[in-house]
C-alpha atoms as a PDB file:
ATOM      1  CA  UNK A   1     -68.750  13.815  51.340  1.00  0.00           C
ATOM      2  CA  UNK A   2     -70.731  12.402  48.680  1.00  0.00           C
ATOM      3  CA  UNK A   3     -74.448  12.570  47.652  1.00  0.00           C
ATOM      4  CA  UNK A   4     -75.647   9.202  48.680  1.00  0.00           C
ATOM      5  CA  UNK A   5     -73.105   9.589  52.067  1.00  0.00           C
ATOM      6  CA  UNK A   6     -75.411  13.183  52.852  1.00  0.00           C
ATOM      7  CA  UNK A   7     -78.474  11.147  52.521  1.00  0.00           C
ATOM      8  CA  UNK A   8     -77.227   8.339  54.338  1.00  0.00           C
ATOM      9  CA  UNK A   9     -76.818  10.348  57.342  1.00  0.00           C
ATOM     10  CA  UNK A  10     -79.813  12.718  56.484  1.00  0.00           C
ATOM     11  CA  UNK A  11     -81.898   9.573  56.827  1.00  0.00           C
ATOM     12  CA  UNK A  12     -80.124   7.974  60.176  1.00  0.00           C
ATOM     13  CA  UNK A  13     -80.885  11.627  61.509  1.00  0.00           C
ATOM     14  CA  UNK A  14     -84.575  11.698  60.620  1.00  0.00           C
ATOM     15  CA  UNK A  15     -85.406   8.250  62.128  1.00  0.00           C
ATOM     16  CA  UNK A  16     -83.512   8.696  65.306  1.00  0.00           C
ATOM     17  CA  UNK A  17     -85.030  11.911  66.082  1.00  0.00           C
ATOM     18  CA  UNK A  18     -88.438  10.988  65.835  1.00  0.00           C
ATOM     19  CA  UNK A  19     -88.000   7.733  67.301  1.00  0.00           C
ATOM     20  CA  UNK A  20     -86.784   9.385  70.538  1.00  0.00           C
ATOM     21  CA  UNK A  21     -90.535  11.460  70.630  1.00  0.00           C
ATOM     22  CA  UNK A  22     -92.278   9.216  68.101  1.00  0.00           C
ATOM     23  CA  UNK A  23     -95.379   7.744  70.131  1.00  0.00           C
ATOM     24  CA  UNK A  24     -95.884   4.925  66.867  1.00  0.00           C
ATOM     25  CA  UNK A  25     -92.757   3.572  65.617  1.00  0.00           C
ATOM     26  CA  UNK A  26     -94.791   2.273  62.467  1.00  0.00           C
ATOM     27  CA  UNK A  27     -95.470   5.834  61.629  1.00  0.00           C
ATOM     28  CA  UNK A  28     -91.854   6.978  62.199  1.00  0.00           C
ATOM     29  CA  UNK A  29     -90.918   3.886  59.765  1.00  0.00           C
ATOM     30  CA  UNK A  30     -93.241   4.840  57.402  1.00  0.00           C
ATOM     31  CA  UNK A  31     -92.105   8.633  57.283  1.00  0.00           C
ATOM     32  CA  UNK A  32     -88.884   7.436  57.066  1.00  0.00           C
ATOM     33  CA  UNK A  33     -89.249   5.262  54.346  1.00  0.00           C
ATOM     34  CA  UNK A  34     -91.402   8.377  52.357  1.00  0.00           C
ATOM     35  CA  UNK A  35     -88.717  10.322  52.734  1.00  0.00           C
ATOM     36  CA  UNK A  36     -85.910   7.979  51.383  1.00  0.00           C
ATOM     37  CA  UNK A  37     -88.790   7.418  48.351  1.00  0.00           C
ATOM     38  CA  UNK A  38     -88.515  11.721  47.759  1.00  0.00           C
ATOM     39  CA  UNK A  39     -84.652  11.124  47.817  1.00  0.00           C
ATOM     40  CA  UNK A  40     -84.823   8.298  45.493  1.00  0.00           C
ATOM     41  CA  UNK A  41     -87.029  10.411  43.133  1.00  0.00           C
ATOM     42  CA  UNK A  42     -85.514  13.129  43.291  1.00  0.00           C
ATOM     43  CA  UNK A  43     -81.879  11.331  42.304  1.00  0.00           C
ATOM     44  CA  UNK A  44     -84.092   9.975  39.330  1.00  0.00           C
ATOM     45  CA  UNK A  45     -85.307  13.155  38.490  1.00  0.00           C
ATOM     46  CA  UNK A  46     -81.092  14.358  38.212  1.00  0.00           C
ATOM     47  CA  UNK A  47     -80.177  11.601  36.657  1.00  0.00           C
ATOM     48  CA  UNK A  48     -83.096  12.181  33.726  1.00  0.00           C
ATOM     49  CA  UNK A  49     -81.932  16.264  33.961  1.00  0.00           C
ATOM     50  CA  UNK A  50     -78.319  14.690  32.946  1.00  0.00           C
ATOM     51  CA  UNK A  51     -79.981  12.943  30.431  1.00  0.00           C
ATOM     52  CA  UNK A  52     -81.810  15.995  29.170  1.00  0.00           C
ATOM     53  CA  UNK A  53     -78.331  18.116  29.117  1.00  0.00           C
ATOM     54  CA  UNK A  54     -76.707  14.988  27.121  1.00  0.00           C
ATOM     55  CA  UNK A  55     -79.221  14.994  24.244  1.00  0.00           C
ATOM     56  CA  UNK A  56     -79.505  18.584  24.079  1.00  0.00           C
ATOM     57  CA  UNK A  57     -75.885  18.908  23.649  1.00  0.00           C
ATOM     58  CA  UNK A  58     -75.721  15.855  20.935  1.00  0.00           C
ATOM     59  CA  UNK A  59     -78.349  17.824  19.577  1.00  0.00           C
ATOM     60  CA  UNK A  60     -76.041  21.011  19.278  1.00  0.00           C
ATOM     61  CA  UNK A  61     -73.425  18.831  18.340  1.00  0.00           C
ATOM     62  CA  UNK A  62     -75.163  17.479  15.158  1.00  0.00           C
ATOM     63  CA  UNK A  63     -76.592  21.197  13.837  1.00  0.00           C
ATOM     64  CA  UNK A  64     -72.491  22.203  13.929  1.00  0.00           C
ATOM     65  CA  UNK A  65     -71.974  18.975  12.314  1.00  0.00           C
ATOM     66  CA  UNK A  66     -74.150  19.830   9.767  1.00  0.00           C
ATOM     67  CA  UNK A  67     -72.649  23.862   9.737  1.00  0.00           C
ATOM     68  CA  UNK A  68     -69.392  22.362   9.449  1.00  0.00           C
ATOM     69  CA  UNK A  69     -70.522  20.136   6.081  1.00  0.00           C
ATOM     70  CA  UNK A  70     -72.273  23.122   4.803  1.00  0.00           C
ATOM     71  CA  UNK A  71     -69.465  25.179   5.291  1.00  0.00           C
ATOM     72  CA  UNK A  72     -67.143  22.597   3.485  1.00  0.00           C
ATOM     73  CA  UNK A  73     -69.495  22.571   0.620  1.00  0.00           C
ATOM     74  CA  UNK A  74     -69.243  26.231   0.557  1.00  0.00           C
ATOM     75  CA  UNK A  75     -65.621  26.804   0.543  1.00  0.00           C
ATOM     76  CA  UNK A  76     -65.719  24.134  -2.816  1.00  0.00           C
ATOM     77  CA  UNK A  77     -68.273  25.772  -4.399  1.00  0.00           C
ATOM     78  CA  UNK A  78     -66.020  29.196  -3.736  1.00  0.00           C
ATOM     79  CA  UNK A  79     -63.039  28.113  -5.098  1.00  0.00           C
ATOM     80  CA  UNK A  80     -65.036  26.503  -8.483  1.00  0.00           C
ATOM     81  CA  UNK A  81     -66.439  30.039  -8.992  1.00  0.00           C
ATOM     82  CA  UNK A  82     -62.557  31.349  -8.686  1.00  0.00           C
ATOM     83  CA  UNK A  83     -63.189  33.534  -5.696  1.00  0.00           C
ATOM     84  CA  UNK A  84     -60.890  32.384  -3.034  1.00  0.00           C
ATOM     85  CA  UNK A  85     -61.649  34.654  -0.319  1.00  0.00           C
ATOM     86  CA  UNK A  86     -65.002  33.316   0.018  1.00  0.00           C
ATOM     87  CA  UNK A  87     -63.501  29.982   0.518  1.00  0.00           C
ATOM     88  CA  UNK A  88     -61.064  30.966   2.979  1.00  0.00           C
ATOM     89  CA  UNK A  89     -63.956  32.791   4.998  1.00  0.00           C
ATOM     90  CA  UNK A  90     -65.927  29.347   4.884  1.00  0.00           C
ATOM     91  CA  UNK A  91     -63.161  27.222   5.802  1.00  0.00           C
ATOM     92  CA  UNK A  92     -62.563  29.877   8.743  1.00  0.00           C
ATOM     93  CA  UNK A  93     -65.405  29.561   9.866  1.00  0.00           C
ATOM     94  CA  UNK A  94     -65.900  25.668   9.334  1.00  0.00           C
ATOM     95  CA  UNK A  95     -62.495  25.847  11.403  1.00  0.00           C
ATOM     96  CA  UNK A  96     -64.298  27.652  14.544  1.00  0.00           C
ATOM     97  CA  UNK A  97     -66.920  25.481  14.667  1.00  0.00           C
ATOM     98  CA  UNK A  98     -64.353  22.425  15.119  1.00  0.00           C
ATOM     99  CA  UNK A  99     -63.350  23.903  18.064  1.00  0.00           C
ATOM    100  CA  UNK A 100     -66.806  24.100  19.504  1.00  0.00           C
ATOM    101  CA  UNK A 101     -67.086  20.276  18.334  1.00  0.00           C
ATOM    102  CA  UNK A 102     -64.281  19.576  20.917  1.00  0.00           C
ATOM    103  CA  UNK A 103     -66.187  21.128  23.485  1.00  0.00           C
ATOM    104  CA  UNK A 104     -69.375  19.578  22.911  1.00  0.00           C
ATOM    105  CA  UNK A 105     -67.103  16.055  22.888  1.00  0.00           C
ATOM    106  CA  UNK A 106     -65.827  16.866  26.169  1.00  0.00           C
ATOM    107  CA  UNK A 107     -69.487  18.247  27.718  1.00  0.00           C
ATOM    108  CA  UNK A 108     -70.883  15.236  26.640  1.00  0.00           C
ATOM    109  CA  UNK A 109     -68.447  12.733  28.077  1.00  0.00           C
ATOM    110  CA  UNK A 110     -68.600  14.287  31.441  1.00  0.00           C
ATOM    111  CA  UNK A 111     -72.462  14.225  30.922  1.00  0.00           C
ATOM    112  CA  UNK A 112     -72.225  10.620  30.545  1.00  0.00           C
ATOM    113  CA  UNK A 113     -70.075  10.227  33.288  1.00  0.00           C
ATOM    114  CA  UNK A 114     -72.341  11.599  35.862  1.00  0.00           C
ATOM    115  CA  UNK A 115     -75.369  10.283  34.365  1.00  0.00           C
ATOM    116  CA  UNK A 116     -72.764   6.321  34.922  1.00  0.00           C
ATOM    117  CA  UNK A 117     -72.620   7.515  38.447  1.00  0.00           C
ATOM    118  CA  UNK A 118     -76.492   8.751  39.020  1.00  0.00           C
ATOM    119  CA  UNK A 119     -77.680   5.723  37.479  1.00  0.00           C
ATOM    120  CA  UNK A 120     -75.268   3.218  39.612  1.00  0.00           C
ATOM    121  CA  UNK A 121     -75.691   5.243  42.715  1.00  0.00           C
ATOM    122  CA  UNK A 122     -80.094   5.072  42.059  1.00  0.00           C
ATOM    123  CA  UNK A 123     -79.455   1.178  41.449  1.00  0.00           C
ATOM    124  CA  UNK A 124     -77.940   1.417  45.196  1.00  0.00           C
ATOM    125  CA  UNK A 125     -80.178   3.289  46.512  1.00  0.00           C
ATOM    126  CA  UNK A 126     -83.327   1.228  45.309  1.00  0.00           C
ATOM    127  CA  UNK A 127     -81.827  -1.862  46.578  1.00  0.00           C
ATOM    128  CA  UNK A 128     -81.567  -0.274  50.366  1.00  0.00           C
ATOM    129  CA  UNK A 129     -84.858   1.520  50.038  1.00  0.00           C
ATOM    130  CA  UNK A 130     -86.203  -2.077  49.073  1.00  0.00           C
ATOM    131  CA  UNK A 131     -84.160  -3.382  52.218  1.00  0.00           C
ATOM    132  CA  UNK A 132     -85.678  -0.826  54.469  1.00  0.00           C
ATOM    133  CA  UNK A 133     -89.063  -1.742  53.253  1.00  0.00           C
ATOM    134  CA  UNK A 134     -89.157  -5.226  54.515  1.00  0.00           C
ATOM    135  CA  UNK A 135     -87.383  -4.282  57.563  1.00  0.00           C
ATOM    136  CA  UNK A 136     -89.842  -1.543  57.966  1.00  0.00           C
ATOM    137  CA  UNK A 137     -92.780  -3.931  57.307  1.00  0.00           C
ATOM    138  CA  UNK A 138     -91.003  -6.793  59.803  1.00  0.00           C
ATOM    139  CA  UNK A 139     -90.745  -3.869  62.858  1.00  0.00           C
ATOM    140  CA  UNK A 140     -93.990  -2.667  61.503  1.00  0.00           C
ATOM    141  CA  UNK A 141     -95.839  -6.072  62.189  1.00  0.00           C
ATOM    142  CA  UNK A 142     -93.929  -6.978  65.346  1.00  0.00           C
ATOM    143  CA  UNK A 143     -95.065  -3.932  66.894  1.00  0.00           C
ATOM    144  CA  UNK A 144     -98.383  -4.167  66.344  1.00  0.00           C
ATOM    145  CA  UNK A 145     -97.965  -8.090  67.439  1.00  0.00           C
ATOM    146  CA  UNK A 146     -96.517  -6.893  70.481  1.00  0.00           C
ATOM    147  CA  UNK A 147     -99.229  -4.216  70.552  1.00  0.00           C
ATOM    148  CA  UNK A 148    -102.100  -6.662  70.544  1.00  0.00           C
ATOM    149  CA  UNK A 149    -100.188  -8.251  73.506  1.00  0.00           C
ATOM    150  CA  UNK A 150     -99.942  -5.678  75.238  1.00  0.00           C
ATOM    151  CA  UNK A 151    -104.049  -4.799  75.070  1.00  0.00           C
ATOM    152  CA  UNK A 152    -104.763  -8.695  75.497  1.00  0.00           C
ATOM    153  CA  UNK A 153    -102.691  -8.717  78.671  1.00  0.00           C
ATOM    154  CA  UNK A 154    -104.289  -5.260  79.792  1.00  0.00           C
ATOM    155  CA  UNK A 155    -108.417  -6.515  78.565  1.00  0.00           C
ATOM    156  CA  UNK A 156    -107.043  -9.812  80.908  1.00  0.00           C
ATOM    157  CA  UNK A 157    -106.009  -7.269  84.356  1.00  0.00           C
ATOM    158  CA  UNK A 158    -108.938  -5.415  83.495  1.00  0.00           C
ATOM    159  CA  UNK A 159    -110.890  -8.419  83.864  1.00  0.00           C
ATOM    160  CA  UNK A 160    -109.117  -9.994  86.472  1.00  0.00           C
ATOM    161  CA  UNK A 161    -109.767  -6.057  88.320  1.00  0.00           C
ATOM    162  CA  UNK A 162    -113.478  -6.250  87.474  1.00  0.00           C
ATOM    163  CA  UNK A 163    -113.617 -10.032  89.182  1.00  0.00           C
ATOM    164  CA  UNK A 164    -112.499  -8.496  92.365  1.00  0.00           C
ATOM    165  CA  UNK A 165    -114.634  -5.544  92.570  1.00  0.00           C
ATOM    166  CA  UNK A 166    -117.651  -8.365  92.167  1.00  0.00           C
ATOM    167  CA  UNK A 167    -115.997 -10.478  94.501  1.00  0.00           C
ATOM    168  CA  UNK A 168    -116.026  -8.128  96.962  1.00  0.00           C
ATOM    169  CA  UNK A 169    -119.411  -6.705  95.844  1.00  0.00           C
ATOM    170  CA  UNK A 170    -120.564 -10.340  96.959  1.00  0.00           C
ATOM    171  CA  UNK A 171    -118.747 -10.658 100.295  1.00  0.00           C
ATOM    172  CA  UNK A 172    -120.144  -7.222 101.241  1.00  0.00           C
ATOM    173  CA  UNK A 173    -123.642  -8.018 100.254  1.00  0.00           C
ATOM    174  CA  UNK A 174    -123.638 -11.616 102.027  1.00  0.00           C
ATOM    175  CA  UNK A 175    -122.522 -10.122 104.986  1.00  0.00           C
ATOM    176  CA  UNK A 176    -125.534  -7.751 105.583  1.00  0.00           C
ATOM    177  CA  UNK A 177    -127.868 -10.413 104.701  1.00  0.00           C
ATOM    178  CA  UNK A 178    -125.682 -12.239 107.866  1.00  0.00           C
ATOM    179  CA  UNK A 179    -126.338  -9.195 109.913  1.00  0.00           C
ATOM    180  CA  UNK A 180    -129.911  -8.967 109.265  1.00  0.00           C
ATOM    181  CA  UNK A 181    -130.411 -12.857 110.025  1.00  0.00           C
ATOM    182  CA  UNK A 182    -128.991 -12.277 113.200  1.00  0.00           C
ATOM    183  CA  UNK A 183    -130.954  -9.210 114.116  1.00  0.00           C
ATOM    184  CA  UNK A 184    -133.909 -11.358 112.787  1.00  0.00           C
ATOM    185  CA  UNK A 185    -133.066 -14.249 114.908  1.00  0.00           C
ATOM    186  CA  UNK A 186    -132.088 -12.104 117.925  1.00  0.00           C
ATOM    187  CA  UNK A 187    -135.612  -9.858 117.827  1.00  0.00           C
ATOM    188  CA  UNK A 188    -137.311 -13.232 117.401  1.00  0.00           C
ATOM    189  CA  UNK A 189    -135.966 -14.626 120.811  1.00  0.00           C
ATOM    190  CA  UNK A 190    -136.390 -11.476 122.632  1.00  0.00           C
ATOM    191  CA  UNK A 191    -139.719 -11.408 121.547  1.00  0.00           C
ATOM    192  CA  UNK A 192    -140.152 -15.149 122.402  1.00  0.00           C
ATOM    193  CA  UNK A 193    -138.825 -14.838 125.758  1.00  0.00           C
ATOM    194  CA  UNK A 194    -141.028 -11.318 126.598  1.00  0.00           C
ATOM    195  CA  UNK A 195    -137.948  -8.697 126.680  1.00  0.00           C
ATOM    196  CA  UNK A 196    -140.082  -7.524 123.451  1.00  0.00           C
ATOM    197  CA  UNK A 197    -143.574  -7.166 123.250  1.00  0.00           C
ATOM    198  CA  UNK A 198    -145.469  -8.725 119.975  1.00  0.00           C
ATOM    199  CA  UNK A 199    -146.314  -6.671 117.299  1.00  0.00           C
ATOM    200  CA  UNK A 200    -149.973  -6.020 117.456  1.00  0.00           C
ATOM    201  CA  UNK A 201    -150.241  -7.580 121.423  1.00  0.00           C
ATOM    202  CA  UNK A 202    -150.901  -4.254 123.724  1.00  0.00           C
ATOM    203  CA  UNK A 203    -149.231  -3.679 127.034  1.00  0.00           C
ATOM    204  CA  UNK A 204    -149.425  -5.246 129.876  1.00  0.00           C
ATOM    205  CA  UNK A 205    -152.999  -4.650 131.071  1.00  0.00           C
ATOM    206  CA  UNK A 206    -154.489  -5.546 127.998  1.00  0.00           C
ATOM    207  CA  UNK A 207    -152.932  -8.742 128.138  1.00  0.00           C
ATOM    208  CA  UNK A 208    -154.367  -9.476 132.167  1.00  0.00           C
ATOM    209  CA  UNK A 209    -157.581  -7.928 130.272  1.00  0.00           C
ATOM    210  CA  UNK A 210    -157.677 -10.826 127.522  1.00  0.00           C
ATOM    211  CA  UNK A 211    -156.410 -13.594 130.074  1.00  0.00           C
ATOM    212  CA  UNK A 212    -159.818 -12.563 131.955  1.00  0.00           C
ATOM    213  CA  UNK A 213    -162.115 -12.866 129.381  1.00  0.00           C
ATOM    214  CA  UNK A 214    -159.998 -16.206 127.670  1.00  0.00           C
ATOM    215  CA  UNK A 215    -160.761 -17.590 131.171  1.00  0.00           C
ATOM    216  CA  UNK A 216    -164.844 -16.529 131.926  1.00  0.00           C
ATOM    217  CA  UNK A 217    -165.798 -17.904 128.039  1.00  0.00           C
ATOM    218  CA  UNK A 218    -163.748 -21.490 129.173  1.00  0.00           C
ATOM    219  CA  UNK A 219    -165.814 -21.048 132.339  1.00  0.00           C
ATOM    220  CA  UNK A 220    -168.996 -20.791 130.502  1.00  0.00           C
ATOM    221  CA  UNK A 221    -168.066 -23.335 127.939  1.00  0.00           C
ATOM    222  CA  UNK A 222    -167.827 -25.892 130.834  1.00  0.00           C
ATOM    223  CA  UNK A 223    -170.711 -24.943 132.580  1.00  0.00           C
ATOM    224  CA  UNK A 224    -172.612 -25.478 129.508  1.00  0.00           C
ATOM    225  CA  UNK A 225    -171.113 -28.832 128.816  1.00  0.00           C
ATOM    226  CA  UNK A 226    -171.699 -29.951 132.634  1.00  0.00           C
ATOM    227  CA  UNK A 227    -175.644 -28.999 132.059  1.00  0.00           C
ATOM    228  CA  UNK A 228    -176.081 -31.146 128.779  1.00  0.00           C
ATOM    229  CA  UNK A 229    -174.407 -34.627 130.369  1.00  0.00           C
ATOM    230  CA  UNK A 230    -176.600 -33.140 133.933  1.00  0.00           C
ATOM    231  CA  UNK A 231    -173.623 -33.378 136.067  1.00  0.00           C
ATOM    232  CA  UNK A 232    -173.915 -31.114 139.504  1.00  0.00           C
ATOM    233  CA  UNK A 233    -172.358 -28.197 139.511  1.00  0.00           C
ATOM    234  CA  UNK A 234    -170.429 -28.485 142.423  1.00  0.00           C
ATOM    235  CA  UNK A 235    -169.221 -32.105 141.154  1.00  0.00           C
ATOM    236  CA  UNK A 236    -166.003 -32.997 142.315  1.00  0.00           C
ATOM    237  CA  UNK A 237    -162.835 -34.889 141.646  1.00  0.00           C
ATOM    238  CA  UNK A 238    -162.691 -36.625 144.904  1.00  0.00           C
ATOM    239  CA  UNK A 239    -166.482 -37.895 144.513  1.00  0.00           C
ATOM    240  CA  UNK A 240    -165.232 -39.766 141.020  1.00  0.00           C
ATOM    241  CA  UNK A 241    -162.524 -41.893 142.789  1.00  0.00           C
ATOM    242  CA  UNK A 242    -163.059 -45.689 143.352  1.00  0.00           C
ATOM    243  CA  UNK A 243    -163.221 -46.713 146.867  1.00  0.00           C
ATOM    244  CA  UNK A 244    -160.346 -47.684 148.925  1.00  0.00           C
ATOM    245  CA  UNK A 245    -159.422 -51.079 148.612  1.00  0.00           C
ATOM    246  CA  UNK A 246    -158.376 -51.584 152.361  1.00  0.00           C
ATOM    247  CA  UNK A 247    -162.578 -51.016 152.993  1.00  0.00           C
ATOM    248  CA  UNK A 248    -163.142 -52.727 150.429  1.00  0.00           C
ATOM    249  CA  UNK A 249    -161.285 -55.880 151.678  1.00  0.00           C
ATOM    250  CA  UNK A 250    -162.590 -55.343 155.450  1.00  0.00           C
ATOM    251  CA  UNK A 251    -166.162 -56.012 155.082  1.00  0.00           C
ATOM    252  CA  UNK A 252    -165.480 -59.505 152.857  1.00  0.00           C
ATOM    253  CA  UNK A 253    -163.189 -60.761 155.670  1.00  0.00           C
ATOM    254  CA  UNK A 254    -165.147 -64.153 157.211  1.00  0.00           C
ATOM    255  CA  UNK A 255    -166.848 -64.162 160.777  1.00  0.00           C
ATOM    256  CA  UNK A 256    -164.743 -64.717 163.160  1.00  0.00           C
ATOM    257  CA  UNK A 257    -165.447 -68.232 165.137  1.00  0.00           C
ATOM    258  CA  UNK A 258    -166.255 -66.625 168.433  1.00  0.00           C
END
């Protein structure tokens, strides 16, 4: 299994798990999406390690380079002055570092072989970590549309909850004022009709008491009135009635003839 395969599935891991006890799927996309940037970096980081390896080995590559020139210049210079084994220990050694050139040539190829792959597999990689992105910004903002939803419809049966508690806050209240109209109404007849006595009136004796004394001031009052238009006292109804008209008609009949 490959590198980019390993964090393929590393990644599908991650985002299931915490989306089975994530309680914000915008923060499980988002830690998601972190982590597949620390992959991504950290591929860029290998891929500029190869790099590193490469030059240092082109590096190495051009000092032997160099060895192997100075060497050559040697074994000429050894062989003008007429001393042969010099020369041959130059070329010898000229000849050894050949063979390291061979393995630097084959380091370095394989170098830029993985460094081909790194950089092809990064290119991948920052394409679907782009992908993810938008898809993670998409879920991200339909969540938190469906969020807002979600509270509007909630704020709305809150309020609709609220209604009825006033509603029947109402009804409760306009039924006692009912019940004490009633009571009103009810203690107003019974004191109308006598079942109840009036505030403020006594009992029964005091009202027999003021009946009494309502009826000795009229009493007076009349008297009084009788002695200023000097009317008798024992002045009757009977005595202010006109005469009967039958009398009245008897004594204007005519004489009779006889």
């Amino acid at each position: 299994m490959g590198v980019f395969s390993r964090f393929t599935n590393y990644i599908k891991t991650v985002v299931s798990s915490f989306l089975d006890r994530a309680e914000d799927p915008g923060q499980t996309l988002d830690y998601a999406y972190e982590k597949q940037q620390e992959q991504l970096q950290n591929l860029r980081r290998s891929i500029a390690d190869v790099v590193t390896q490469e030059k240092r080995l082109e590096l190495q590559e051009a000092q032997v380079n160099a060895q192997i020139e100075k060497l050559d210049g040697q074994a000429r210079l050894a062989l003008q002055s007429n001393k042969e084994d010099l020369a041959r220990l130059a070329l010898e050694r000229k000849q050894a570092l050949q063979t390291q050139l061979a393995t630097f040539d084959t380091n370095i190829a394989q170098l830029k072989q993985q460094q081909e792959k790194f950089v092809a597999m990064e290119q991948r990689l920052t394409s679907r970590v782009e992908t993810f992105r938008s898809q993670k910004e998409m879920v991200k903002a339909q969540y938190n549309a469906s969020q807002a939803q979600v509270r509007i419809q909630e704020a709305a049966t809150g309020i609709s909850e609220d209604m009825a508690d006033v509603n029947m806050a109402v009804e409760r209240a306009q039924d006692r004022v009912l019940q004490m109209q009633a009571r009103a109404n009810a203690m107003d007849e019974l004191t109308q009709s006598g079942t109840l006595p009036e505030l403020g009136s006594g009992d029964d004796i005091d009202r027999q008491l003021a009946q009494l004394t309502n009826k000795s001031e009229i009493d007076k009052q009349l008297a009084d009135l009788k002695t200023q238009l000097q009317l008798p006292e024992a002045h009757s109804a009977q005595a202010q009635l006109p005469e009967p008209e039958a009398q009245s008609g008897e004594s204007e009949l005519p004489p009779s003839e006889n």
